[in-house]
Protein backbone atom coordinates (compact mmCIF):
# COMPACT_ATOMS: atom_id res chain seq x y z
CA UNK A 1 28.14 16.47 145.44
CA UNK A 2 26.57 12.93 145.97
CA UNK A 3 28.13 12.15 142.92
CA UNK A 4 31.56 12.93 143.93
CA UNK A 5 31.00 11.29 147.66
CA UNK A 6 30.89 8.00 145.35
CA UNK A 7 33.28 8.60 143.45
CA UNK A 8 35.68 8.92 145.93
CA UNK A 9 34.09 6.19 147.78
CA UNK A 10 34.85 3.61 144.59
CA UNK A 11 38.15 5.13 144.06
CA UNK A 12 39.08 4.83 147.56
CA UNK A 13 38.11 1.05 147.66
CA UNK A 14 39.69 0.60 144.03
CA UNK A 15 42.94 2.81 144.69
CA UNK A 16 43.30 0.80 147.94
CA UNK A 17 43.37 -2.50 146.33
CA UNK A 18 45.64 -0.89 143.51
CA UNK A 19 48.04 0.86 146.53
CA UNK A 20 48.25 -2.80 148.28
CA UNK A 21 48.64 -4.50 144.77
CA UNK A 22 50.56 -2.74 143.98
CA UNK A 23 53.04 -2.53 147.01
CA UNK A 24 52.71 -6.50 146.93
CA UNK A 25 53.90 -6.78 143.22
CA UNK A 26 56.72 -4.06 144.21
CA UNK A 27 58.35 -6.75 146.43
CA UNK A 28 58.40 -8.73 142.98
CA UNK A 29 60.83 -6.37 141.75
CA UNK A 30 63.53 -6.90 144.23
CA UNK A 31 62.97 -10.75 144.54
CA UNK A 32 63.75 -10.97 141.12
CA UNK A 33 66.41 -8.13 140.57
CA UNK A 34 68.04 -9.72 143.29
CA UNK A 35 67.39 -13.31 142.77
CA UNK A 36 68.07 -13.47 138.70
CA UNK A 37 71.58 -13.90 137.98
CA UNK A 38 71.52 -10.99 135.25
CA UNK A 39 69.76 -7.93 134.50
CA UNK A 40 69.38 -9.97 130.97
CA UNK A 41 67.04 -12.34 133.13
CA UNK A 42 65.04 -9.72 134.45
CA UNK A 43 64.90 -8.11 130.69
CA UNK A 44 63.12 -11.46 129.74
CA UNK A 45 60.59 -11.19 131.83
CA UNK A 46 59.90 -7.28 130.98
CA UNK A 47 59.88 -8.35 127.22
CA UNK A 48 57.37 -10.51 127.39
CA UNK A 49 55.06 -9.29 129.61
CA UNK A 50 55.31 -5.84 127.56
CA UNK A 51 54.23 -8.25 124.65
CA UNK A 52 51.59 -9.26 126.72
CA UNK A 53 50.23 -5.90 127.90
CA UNK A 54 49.95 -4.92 123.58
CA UNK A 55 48.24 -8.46 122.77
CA UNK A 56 45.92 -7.72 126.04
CA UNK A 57 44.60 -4.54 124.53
CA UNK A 58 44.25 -6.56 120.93
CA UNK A 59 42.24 -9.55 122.51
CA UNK A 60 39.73 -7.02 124.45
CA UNK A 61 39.37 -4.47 121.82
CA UNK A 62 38.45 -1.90 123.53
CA UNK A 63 35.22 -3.73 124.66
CA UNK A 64 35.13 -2.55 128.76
CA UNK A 65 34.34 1.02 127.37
CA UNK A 66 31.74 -0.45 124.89
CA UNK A 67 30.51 -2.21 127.88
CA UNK A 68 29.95 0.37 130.13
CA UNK A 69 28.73 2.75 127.09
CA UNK A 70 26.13 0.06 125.91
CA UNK A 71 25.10 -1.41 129.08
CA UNK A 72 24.37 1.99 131.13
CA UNK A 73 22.00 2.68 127.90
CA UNK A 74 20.51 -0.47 127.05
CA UNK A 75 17.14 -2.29 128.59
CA UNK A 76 18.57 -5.50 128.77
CA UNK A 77 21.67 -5.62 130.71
CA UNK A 78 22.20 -9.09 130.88
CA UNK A 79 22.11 -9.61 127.08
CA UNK A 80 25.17 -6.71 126.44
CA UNK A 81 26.91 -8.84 129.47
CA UNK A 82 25.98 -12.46 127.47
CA UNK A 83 27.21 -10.75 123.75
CA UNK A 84 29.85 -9.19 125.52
CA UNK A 85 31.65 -12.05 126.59
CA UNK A 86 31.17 -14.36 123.52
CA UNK A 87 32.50 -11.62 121.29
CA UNK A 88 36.01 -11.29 123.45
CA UNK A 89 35.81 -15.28 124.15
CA UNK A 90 36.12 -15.96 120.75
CA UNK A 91 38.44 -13.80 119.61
CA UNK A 92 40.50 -15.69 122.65
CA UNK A 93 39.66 -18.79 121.81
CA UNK A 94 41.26 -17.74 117.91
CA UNK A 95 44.19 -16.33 119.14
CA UNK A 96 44.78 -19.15 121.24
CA UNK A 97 44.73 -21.64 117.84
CA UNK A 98 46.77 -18.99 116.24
CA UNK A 99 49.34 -19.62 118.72
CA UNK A 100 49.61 -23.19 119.39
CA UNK A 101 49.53 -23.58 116.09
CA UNK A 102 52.59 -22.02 115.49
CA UNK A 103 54.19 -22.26 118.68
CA UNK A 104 57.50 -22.97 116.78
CA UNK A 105 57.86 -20.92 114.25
CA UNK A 106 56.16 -17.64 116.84
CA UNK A 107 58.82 -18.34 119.20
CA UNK A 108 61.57 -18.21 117.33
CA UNK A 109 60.55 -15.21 115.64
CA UNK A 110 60.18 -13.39 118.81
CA UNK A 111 63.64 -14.79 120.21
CA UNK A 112 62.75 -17.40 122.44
CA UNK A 113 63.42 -20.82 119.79
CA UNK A 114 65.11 -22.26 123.14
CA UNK A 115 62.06 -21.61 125.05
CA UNK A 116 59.17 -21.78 123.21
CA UNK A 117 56.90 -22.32 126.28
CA UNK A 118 57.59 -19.04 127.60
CA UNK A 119 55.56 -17.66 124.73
CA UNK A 120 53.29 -20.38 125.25
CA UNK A 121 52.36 -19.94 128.67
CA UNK A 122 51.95 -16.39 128.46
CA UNK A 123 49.59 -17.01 125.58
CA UNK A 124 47.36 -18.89 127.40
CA UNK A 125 47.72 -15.88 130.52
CA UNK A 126 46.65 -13.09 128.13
CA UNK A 127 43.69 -15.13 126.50
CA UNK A 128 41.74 -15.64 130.16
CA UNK A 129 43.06 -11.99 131.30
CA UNK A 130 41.04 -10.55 127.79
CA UNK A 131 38.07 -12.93 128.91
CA UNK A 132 38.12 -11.55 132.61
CA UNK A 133 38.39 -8.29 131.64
CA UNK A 134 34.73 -7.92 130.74
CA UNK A 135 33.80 -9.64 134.06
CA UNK A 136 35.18 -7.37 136.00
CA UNK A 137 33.92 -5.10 134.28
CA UNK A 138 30.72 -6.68 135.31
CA UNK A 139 31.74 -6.07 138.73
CA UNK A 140 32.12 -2.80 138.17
CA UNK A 141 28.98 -2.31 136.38
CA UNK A 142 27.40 -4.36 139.41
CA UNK A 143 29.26 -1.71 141.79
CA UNK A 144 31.11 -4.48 143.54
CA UNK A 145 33.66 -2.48 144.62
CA UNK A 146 34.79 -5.02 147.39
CA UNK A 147 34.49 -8.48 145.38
CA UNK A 148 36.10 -6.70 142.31
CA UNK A 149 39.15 -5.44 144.83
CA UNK A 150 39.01 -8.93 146.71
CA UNK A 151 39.58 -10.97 143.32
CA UNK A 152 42.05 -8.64 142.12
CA UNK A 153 44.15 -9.26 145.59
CA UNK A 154 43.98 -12.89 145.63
CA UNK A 155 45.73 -12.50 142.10
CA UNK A 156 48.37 -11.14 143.72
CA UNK A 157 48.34 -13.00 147.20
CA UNK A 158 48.45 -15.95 145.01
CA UNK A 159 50.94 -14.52 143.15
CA UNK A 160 53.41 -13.43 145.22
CA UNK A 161 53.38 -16.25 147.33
CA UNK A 162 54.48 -18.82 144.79
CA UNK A 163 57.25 -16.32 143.30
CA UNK A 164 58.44 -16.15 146.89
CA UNK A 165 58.16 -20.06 146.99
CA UNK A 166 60.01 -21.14 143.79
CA UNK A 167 62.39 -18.24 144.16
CA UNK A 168 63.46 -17.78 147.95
CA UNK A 169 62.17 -21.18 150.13
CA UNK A 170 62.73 -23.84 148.00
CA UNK A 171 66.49 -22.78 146.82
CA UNK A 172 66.81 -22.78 150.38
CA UNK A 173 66.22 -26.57 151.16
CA UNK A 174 67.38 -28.04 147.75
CA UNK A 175 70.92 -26.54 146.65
CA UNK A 176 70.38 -27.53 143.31
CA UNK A 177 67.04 -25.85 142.74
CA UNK A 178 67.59 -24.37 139.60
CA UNK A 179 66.68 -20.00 139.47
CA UNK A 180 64.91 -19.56 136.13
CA UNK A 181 62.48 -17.06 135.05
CA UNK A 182 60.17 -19.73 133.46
CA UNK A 183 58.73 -19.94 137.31
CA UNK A 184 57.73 -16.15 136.67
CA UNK A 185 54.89 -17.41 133.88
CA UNK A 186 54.13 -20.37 134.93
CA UNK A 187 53.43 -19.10 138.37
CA UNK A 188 51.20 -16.35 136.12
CA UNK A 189 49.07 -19.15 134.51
CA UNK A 190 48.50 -20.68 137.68
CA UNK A 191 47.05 -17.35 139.40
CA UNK A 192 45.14 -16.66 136.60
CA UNK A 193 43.55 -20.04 136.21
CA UNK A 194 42.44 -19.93 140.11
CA UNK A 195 41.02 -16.51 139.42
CA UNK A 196 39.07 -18.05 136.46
CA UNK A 197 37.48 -20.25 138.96
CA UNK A 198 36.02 -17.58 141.07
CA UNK A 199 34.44 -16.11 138.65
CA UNK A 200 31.73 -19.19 138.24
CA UNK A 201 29.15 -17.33 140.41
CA UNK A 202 29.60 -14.56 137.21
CA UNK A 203 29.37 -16.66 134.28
CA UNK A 204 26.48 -18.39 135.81
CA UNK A 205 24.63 -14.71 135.17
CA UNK A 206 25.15 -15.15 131.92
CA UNK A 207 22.53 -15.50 129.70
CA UNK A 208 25.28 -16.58 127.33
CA UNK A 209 23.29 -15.55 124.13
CA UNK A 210 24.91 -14.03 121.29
CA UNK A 211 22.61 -10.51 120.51
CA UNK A 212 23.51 -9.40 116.39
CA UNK A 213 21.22 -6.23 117.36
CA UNK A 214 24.09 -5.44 120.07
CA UNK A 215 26.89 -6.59 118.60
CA UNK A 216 26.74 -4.20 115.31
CA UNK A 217 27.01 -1.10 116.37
CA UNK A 218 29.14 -2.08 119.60
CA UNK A 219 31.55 -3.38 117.25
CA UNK A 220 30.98 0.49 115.34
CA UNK A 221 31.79 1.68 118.35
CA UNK A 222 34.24 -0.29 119.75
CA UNK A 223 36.77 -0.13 116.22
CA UNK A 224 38.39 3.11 117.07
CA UNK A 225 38.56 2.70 120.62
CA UNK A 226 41.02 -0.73 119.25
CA UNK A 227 43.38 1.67 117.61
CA UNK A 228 43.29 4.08 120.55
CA UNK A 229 44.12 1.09 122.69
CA UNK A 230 46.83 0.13 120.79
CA UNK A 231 48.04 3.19 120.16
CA UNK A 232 47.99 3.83 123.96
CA UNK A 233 49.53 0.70 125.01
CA UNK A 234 52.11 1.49 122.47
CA UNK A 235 53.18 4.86 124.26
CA UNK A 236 53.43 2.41 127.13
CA UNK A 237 55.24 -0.89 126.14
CA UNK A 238 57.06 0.26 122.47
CA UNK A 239 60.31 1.46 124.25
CA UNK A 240 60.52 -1.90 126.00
CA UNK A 241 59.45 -3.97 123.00
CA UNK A 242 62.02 -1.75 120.68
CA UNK A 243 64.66 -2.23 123.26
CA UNK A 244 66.18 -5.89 122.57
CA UNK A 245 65.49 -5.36 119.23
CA UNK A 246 66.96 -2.20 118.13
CA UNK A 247 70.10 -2.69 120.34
CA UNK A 248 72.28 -6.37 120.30
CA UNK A 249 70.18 -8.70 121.56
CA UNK A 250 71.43 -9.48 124.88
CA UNK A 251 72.29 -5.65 125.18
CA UNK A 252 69.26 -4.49 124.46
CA UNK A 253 67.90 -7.28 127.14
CA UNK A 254 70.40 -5.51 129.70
CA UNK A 255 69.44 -2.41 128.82
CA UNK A 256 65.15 -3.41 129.29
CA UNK A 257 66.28 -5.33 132.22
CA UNK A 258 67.45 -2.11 134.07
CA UNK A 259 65.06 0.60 132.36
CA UNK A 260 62.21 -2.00 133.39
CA UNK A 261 63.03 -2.28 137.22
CA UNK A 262 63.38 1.43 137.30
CA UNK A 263 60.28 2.24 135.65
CA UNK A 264 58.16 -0.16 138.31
CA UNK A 265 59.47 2.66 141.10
CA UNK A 266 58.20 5.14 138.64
CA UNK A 267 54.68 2.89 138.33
CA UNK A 268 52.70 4.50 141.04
CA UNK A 269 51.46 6.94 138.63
CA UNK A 270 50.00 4.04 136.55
CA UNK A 271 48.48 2.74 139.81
CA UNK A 272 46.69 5.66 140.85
CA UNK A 273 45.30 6.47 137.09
CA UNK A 274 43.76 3.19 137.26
CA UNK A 275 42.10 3.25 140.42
CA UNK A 276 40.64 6.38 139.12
CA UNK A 277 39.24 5.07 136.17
CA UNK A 278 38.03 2.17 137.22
CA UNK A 279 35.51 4.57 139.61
CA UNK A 280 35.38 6.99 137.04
CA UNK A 281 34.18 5.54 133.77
CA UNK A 282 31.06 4.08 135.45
CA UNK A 283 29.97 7.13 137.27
CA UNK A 284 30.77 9.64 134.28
CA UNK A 285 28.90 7.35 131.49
CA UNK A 286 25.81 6.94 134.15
CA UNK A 287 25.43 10.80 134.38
CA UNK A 288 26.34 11.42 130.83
CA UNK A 289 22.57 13.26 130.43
CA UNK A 290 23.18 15.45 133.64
CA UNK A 291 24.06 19.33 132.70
CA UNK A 292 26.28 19.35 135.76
CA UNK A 293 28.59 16.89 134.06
CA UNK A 294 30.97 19.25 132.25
CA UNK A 295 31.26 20.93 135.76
CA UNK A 296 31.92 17.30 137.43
CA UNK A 297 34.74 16.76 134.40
CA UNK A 298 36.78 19.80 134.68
CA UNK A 299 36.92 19.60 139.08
CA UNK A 300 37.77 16.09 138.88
CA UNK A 301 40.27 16.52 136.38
CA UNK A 302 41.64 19.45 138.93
CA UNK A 303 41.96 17.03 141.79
CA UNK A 304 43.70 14.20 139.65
CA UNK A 305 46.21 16.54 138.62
CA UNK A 306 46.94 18.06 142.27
CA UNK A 307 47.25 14.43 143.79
CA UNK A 308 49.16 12.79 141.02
CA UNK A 309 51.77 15.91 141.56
CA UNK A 310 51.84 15.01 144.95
CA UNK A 311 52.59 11.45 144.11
CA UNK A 312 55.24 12.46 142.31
CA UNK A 313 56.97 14.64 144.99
CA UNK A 314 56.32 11.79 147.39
CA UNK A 315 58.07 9.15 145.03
CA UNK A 316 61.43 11.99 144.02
CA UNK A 317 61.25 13.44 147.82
CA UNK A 318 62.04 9.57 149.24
CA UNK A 319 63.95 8.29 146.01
CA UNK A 320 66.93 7.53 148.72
CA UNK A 321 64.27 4.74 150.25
CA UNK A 322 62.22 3.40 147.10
CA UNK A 323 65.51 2.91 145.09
CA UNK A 324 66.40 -0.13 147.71
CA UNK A 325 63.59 -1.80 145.65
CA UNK A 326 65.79 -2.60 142.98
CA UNK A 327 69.47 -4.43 143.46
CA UNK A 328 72.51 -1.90 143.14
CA UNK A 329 73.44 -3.09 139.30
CA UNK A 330 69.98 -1.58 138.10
CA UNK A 331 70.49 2.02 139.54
CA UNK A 332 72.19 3.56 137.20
CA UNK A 333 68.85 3.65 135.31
CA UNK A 334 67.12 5.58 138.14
CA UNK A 335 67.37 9.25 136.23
CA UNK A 336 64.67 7.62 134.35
CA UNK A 337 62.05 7.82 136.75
CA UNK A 338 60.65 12.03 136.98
CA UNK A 339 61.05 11.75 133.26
CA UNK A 340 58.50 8.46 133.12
CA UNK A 341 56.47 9.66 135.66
CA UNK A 342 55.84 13.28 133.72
CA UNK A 343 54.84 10.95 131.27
CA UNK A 344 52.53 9.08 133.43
CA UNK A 345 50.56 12.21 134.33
CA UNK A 346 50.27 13.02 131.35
CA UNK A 347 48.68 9.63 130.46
CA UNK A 348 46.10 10.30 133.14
CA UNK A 349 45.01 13.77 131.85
CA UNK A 350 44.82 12.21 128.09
CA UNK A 351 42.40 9.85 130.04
CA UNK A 352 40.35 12.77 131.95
CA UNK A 353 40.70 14.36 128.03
CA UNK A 354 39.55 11.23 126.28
CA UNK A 355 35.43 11.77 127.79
CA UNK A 356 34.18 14.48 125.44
CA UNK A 357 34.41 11.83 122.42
CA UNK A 358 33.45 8.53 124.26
CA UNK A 359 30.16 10.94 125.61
CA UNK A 360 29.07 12.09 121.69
CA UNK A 361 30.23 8.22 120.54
CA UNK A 362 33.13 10.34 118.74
CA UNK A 363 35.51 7.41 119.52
CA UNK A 364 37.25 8.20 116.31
CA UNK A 365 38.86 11.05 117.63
CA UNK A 366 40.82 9.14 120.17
CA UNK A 367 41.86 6.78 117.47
CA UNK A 368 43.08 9.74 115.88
CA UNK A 369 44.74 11.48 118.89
CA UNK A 370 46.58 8.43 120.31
CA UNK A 371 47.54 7.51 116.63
CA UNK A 372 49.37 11.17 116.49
CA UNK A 373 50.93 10.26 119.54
CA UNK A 374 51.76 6.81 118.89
CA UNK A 375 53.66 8.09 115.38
CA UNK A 376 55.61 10.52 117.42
CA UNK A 377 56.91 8.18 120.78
CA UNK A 378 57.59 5.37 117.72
CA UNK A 379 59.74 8.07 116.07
CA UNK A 380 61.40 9.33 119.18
CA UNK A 381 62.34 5.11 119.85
CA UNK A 382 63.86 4.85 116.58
CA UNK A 383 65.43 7.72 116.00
CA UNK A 384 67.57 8.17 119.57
CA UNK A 385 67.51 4.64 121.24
CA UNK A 386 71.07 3.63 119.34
CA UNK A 387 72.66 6.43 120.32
CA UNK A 388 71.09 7.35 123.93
CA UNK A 389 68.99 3.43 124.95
CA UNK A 390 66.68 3.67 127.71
CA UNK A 391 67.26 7.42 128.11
CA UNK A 392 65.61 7.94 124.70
CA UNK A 393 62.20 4.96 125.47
CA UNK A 394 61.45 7.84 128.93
CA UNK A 395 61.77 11.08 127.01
CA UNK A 396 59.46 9.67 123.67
CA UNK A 397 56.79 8.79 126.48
CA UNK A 398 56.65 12.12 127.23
CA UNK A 399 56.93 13.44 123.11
CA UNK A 400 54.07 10.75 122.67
CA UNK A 401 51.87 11.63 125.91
CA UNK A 402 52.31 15.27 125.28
CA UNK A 403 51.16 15.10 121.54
CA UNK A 404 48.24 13.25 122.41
CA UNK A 405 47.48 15.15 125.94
CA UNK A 406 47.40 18.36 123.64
CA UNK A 407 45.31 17.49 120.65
CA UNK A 408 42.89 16.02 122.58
CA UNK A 409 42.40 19.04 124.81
CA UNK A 410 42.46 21.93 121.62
CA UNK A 411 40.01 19.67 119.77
CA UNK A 412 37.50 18.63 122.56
CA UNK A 413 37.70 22.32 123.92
CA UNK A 414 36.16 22.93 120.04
CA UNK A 415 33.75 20.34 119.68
CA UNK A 416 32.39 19.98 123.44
CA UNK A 417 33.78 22.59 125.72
CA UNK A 418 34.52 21.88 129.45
CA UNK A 419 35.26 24.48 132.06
CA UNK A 420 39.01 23.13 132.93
CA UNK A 421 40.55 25.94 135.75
CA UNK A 422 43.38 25.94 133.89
CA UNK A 423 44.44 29.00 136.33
CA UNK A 424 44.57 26.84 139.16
CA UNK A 425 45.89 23.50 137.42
CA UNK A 426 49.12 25.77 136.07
CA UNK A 427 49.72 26.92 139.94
CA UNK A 428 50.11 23.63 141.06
CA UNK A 429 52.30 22.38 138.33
CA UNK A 430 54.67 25.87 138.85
CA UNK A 431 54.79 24.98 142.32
CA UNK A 432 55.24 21.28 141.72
CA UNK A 433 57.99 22.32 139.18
CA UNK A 434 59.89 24.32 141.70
CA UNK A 435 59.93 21.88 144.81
CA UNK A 436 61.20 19.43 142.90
CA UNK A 437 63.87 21.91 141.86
CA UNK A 438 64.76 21.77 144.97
CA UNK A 439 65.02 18.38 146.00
CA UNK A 440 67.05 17.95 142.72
CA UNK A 441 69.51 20.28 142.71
CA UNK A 442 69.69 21.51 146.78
CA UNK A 443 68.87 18.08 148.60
CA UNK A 444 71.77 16.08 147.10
CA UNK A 445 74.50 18.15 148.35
CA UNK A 446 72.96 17.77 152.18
CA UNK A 447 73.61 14.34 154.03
CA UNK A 448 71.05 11.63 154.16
CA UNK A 449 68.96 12.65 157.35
CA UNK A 450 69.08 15.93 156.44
CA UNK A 451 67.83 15.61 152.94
CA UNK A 452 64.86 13.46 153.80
CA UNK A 453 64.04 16.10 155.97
CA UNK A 454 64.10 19.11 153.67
CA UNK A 455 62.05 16.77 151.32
CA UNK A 456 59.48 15.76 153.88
CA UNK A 457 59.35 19.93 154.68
CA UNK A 458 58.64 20.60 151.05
CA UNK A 459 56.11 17.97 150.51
CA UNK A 460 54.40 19.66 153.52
CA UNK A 461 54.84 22.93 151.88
CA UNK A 462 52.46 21.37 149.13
CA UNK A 463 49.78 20.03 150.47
CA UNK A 464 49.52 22.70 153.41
CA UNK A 465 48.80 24.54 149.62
CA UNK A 466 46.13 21.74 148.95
CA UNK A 467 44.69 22.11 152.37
CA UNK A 468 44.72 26.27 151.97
CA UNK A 469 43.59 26.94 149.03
CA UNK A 470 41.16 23.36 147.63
CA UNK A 471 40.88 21.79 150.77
CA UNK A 472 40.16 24.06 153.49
CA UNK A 473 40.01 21.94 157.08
CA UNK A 474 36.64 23.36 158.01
CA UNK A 475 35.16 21.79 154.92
CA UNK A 476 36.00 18.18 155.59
CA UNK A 477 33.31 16.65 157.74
CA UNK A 478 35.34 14.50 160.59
CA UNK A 479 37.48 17.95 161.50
CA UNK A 480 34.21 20.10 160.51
CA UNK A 481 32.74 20.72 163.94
CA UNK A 482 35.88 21.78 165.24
CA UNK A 483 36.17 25.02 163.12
């Protein structure tokens, strides 16, 4: 029980720096969607930071997982941290040669010969996001809940408040203030640079010595969790990547451009998956020894599920509020968002899954698993995005999550069995399943008022569920004495 009290104490902390991230980022969307002349514009932007996200997950190589595997284990903690960071620093430091030395040649390839400092600046972004990475995972490590969430918030505060500068104040005062999207990265380098700065107190720590005793069998360990990041980052980004490139080129940029502001609305579910994790990984690989930890698995997994189906009705029951997010031109793209956010959950129980291996240093089998998965979303992309576009990018998300979601479960049930109430998880996903039948197909025929308030009812109807039959009043300690 203690161990859950802190886990919901970190995730709280981490989900509410996520939730207000988050909600500041959201107000990105609309500045741009309705800033940017073109829903081409805004397809730029998704493009390449969907480039960025894969080369992210190359540059780190699945090193926060070693991390937390190697330093909750290890005697010297301050040596994994020192190794740590030159290992990802110089693979940083490489790409970043790579690049600049073919700055050219790279950004014509990838469609941007006009604007080859696009691809430049958001080379230089990804290279210092890889090398913070590991210091917040330090953080983590560290429990800094608060400094981690702080740091993370400036990012944005920082963030937001030049976009909102270069692309609402200043066009304002000078008429002929040109709107571009190269503001959008090198506002990003900026932010990221400051954020570089506060981490001195962190790479002070460092003992900045290079350990080959560490470094072999982290990098053993850390191979196949590098093809289960890509892999996973691929069932994320490879609709958006495939996109301008399967389609016409400024089509397909259209086409991104609206699937890529409808997909932030769907985001959420990405938002509360990571607050999760980031309180989960440390407390599940500290108590990896403890025999109540296949019990600690299968509840939390049970209360992830339950609240990210409540997100969901949340985000479809108030669609008629969240859609003023994006400008009216990208709407037509907002069937996309259940079908992404299906996906989504199931990208957060893949997650919850993905523990039996990383526990038994079986990381191969989530190579494996998000491999399968990867081969299937790729497939989907290819096969269905000329004839159907963005339509096709949401439903292989699902193909891909599913495949991977499944395998992992059958095969980790076989080799390192956790209780899962799979009883009570298949209740709330019926009942989630038919509320949202009913918002879909009864709610649209009722005016607006009345709509929101049949969805509000049946939200209610859901977690009154929650409260009855997981979260019984009496059992939560502020409303305790009163029962």
């Amino acid at each position: 029980m203690a161990t859950l009290k802190s886990l919901a104490k970190d995730t709280a902390i981490y989900g509410l720096s996520s939730i207000i991230g988050r909600f500041l980022n959201y107000l990105l969307v609309p500045l741009y969607t309705y800033t940017l002349k073109s829903c081409s514009d805004y397809g730029i932007v998704n493009d390449l930071y969907s480039q960025s996200a894969l080369l992210l997950v190359v540059l780190t190589f699945g090193m926060e997982t070693t991390f937390f595997r190697f330093i909750s284990k290890e005697e010297r903690p301050l040596d994994v941290f020192g190794t740590s960071l030159i290992m990802v620093g110089s693979v940083a430091a490489l790409f970043l040669l790579l690049v600049f030395g073919t700055l050219p040649w790279l950004a014509g390839s990838l469609g941007y010969a006009e604007h080859p400092w696009y691809v430049g600046m958001m080379a230089v972004v990804v290279a210092m996001d890889a090398f913070q990475a590991i210091l917040f995972s330090y953080l983590r490590y560290q429990k800094k809940a608060i400094r981690f969430a702080s740091l993370k918030m400036l990012f944005i505060l920082i963030n937001c408040t030049l976009n909102f500068l270069a692309y609402v104040v200043v066009p304002r005062f000078l008429e002929d203030w040109p709107i571009t999207v190269a503001y959008t990265f090198a506002i990003n380098l900026v932010s990221t640079g400051i954020i570089m700065l506060c981490f001195l107190p962190e790479l002070r720590q460092s003992p900045w010595r290079f350990d080959v005793g560490y470094c072999k069998p982290m990098l053993r360990y850390t191979w196949p969790m590098l093809v289960l990041g890509i892999a996973g980052i691929l069932n994320q980004v490879a609709g958006q990547l495939l996109l301008p490139r399967v389609l016409e080129k400024e089509a397909g940029r259209t086409a991104l451009g609206i699937y890529g502001a409808c997909v932030k609305i769907a985001m959420i579910m990405a938002m509360i998956t990571q607050a999760f994790r980031y309180a989960y990984e440390p407390v599940v690989f500290a108590g990896h020894n403890d025999k109540n930890n296949p019990e600690l698995l299968a509840k939390t997994m049970k209360f992830f599920i339950i609240f990210t189906l409540l997100a969901f009705l949340c985000v479809m029951g108030y669609m008629d509020i969240l859609q003023r997010i994006i400008e009216e031109k990208y709407r037509e793209g907002l069937s996309i968002v259940p079908i992404v956010m299906v996906a989504e959950i199931m990208m957060g129980i893949y997650f919850n899954l993905s523990f039996w291996y990383k526990l038994i240093d079986k990381t191969i089998y989530g190579a494996w698993f998000s491999l399968s998965g990867c081969a299937v979303l790729l497939t989907v992309n290819l096969l269905f995005i000329p004839q159907y576009g963005y339509m096709a990018c949401a439903w292989a998300g699902v193909a891909g999550y599913a495949t991977s979601m499944l395998l992992s479960y059958f095969v980790g049930q076989r080799k390192n069995p956790i209780p899962y109430p799979l009883g009570s998880i298949f209740f709330y996903v019926l009942l989630t399943a038919a509320l949202f039948a009913v918002m879909a197909y009864v709610s649209p025929h009722l005016s607006l008022i009345a709509r929101l308030a049949v969805n509000t009812l049946l939200i209610g109807v859901f977690l009154a569920t929650i409260l009855y039959r997981d979260l019984p009043l009496q059992s939560l300690p502020i409303l305790k004495r009163f029962f």
